[in-house]
Protein backbone atom coordinates (compact mmCIF):
# COMPACT_ATOMS: atom_id res chain seq x y z
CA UNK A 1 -17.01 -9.06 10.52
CA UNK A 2 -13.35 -9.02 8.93
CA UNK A 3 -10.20 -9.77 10.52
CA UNK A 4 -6.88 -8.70 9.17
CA UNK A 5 -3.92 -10.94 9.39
CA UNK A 6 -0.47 -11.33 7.80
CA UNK A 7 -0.25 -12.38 4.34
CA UNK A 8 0.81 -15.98 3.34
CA UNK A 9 2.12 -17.76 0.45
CA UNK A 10 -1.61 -19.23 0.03
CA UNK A 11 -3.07 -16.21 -0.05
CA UNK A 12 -1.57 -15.32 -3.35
CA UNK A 13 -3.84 -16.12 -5.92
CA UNK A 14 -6.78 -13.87 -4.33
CA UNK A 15 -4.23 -11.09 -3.99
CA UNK A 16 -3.20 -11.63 -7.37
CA UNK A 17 -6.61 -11.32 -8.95
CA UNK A 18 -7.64 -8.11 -6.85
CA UNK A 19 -4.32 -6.70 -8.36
CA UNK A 20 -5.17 -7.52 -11.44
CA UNK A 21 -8.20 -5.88 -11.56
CA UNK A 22 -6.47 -2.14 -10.17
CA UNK A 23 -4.00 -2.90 -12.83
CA UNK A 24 -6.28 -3.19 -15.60
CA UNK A 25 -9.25 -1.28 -14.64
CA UNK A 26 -7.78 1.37 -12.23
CA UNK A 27 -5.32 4.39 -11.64
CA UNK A 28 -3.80 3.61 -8.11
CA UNK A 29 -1.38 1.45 -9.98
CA UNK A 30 0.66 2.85 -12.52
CA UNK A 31 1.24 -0.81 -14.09
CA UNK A 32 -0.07 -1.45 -17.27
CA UNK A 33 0.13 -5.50 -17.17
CA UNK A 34 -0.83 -7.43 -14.14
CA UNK A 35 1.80 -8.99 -12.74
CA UNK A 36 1.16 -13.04 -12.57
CA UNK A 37 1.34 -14.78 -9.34
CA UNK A 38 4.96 -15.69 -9.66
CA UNK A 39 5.94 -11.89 -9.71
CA UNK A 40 3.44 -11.20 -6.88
CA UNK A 41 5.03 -14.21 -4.45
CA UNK A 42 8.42 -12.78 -5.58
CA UNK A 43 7.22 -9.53 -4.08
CA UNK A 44 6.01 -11.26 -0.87
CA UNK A 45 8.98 -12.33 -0.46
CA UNK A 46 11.22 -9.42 -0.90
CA UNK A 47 8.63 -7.85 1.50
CA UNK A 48 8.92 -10.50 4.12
CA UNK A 49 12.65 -10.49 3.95
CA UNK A 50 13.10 -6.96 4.77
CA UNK A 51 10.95 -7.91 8.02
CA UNK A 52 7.97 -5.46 6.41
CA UNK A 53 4.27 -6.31 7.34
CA UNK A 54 1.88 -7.27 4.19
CA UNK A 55 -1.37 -7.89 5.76
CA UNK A 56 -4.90 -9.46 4.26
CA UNK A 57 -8.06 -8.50 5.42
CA UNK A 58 -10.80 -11.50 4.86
CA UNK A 59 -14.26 -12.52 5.82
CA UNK A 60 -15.05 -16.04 6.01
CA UNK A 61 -12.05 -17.49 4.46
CA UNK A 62 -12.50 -14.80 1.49
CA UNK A 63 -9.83 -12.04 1.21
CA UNK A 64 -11.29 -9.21 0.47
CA UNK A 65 -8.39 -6.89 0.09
CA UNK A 66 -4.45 -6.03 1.29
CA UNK A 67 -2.10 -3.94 2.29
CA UNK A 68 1.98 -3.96 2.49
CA UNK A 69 4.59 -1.63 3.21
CA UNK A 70 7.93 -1.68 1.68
CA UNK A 71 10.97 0.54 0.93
CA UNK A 72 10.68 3.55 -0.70
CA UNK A 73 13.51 3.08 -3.09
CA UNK A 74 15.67 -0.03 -2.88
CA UNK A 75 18.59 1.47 -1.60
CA UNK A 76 19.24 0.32 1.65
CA UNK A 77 19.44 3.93 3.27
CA UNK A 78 15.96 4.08 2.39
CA UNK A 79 14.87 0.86 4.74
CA UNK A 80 13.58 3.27 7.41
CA UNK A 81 11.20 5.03 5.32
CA UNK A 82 8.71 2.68 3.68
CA UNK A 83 5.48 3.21 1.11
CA UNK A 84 2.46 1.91 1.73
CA UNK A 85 0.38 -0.04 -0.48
CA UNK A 86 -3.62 -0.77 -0.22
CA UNK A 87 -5.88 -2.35 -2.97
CA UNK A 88 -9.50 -4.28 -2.17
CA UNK A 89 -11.61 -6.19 -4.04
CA UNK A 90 -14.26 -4.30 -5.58
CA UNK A 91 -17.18 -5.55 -3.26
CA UNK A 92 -15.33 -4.42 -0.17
CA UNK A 93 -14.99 -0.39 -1.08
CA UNK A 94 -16.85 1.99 0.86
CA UNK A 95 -16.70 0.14 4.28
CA UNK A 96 -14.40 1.32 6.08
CA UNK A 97 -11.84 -1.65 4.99
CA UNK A 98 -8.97 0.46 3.37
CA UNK A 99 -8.99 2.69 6.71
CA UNK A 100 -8.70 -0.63 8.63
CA UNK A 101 -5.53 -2.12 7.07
CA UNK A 102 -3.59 1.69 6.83
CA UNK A 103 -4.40 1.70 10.31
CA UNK A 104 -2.69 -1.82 11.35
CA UNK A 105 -0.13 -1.18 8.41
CA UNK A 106 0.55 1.95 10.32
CA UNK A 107 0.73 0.24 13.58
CA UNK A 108 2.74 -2.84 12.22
CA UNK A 109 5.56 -0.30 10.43
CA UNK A 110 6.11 1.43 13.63
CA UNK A 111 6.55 -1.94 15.73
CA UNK A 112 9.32 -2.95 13.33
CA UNK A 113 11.32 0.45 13.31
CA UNK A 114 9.76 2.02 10.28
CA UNK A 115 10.30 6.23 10.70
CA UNK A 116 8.13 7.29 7.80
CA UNK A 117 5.47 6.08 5.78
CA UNK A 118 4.65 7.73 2.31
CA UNK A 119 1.71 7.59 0.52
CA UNK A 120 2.62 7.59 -3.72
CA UNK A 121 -0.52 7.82 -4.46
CA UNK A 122 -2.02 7.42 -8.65
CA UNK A 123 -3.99 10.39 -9.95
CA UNK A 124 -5.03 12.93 -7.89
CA UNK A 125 -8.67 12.29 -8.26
CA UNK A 126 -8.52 9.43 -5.98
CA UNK A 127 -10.31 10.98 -3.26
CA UNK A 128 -10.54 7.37 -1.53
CA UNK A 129 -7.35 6.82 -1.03
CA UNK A 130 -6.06 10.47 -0.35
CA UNK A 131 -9.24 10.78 2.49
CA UNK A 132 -8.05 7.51 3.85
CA UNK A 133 -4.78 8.84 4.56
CA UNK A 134 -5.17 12.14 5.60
CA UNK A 135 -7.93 10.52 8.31
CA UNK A 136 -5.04 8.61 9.55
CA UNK A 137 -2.63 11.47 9.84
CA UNK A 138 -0.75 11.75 6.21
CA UNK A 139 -0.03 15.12 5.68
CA UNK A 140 0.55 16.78 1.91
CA UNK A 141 3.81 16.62 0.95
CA UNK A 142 2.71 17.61 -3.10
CA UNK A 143 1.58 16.85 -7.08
CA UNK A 144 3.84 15.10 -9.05
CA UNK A 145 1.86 16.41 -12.29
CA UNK A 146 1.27 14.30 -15.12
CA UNK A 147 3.53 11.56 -13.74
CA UNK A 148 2.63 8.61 -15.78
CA UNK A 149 0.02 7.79 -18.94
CA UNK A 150 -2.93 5.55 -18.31
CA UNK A 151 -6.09 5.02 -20.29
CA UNK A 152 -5.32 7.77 -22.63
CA UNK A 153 -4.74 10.31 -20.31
CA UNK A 154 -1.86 12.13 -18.53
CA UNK A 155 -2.12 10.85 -14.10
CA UNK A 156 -0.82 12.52 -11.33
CA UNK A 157 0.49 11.13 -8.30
CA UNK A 158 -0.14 12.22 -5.06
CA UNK A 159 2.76 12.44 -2.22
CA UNK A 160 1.70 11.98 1.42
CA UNK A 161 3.83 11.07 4.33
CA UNK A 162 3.40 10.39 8.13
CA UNK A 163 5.86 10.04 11.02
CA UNK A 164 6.03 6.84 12.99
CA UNK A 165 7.82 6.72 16.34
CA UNK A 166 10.39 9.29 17.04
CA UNK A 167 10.45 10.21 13.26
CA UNK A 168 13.38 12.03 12.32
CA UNK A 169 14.12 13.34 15.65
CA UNK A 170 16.56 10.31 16.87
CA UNK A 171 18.72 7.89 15.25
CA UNK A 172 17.13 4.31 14.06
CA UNK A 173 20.32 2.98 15.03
């Protein structure tokens, strides 16, 4: 069975290489060069310091995927309204993993204030990730068409969003 736990600095080289591999063999990402394990502790950090949850999911001491939320944009008007994102290592697709760490992303966001988590999601045809969402409540907010150009081809990117908490119907404040 898997467990999913926060994120630490040792994790970093196993995230790193599961990156890697979306970045050079997939369309989630819309990166072209995989960032090196510097970069990727550099975005733990920024993570961490914004009081965000980035979460590992691992069996026996092997992390077999991740998940983080961070703000949407980096303007600081933005820091209530976060995007999620959810890579795993090849081997662990297809059991239920991804649905796992949305869900205690989700759950973790809303404990620390978070009012809405969007889903940017690369190329429409990434019926994984899009069911994974919508399972957990992400609605359809629309098709950014022919957003970005990977592996010789023109990708959308999917928008999805979900309340947490009172949503927009109080002030975070």
């Amino acid at each position: 069975m898997h467990s999913i736990r926060a994120c630490f600095p040792d994790d970093m080289a196993a995230v790193t290489a599961i990156y890697a591999h979306h970045v050079l063999h997939g369309t989630g990402t819309f990166e072209i060069d995989p960032p090196d394990a510097c970069e990727m502790l550099r975005r733990h950090a920024e993570v961490q310091a914004r009081g965000l949850p980035w979460l590992v999911a691992e069996k026996e001491g092997q992390i077999l995927g991740f998940a983080y939320a961070n703000w949407f944009k980096p303007r600081p008007a933005y820091r209530y309204c976060c995007e999620d994102s959810i890579y795993l290592a090849d081997a662990a697709r297809g059991q239920g993993l991804g649905r796992a760490l949305l869900a205690a992303l989700v759950a973790q966001c809303e404990a620390r204030g978070v009012r809405k988590l969007l889903a940017v999601i690369g190329d429409s045809a990434n019926a994984g990730s899009i069911g994974v969402h919508r399972a957990l409540g992400f609605t359809d907010v629309g098709i950014v068409r022919s957003a970005g150009w990977k592996f010789g081809a023109w990708r959308d990117i999917v928008l999805m969003e979900k309340p947490l908490g009172d949503g927009d119907r109080s002030s975070p404040e």
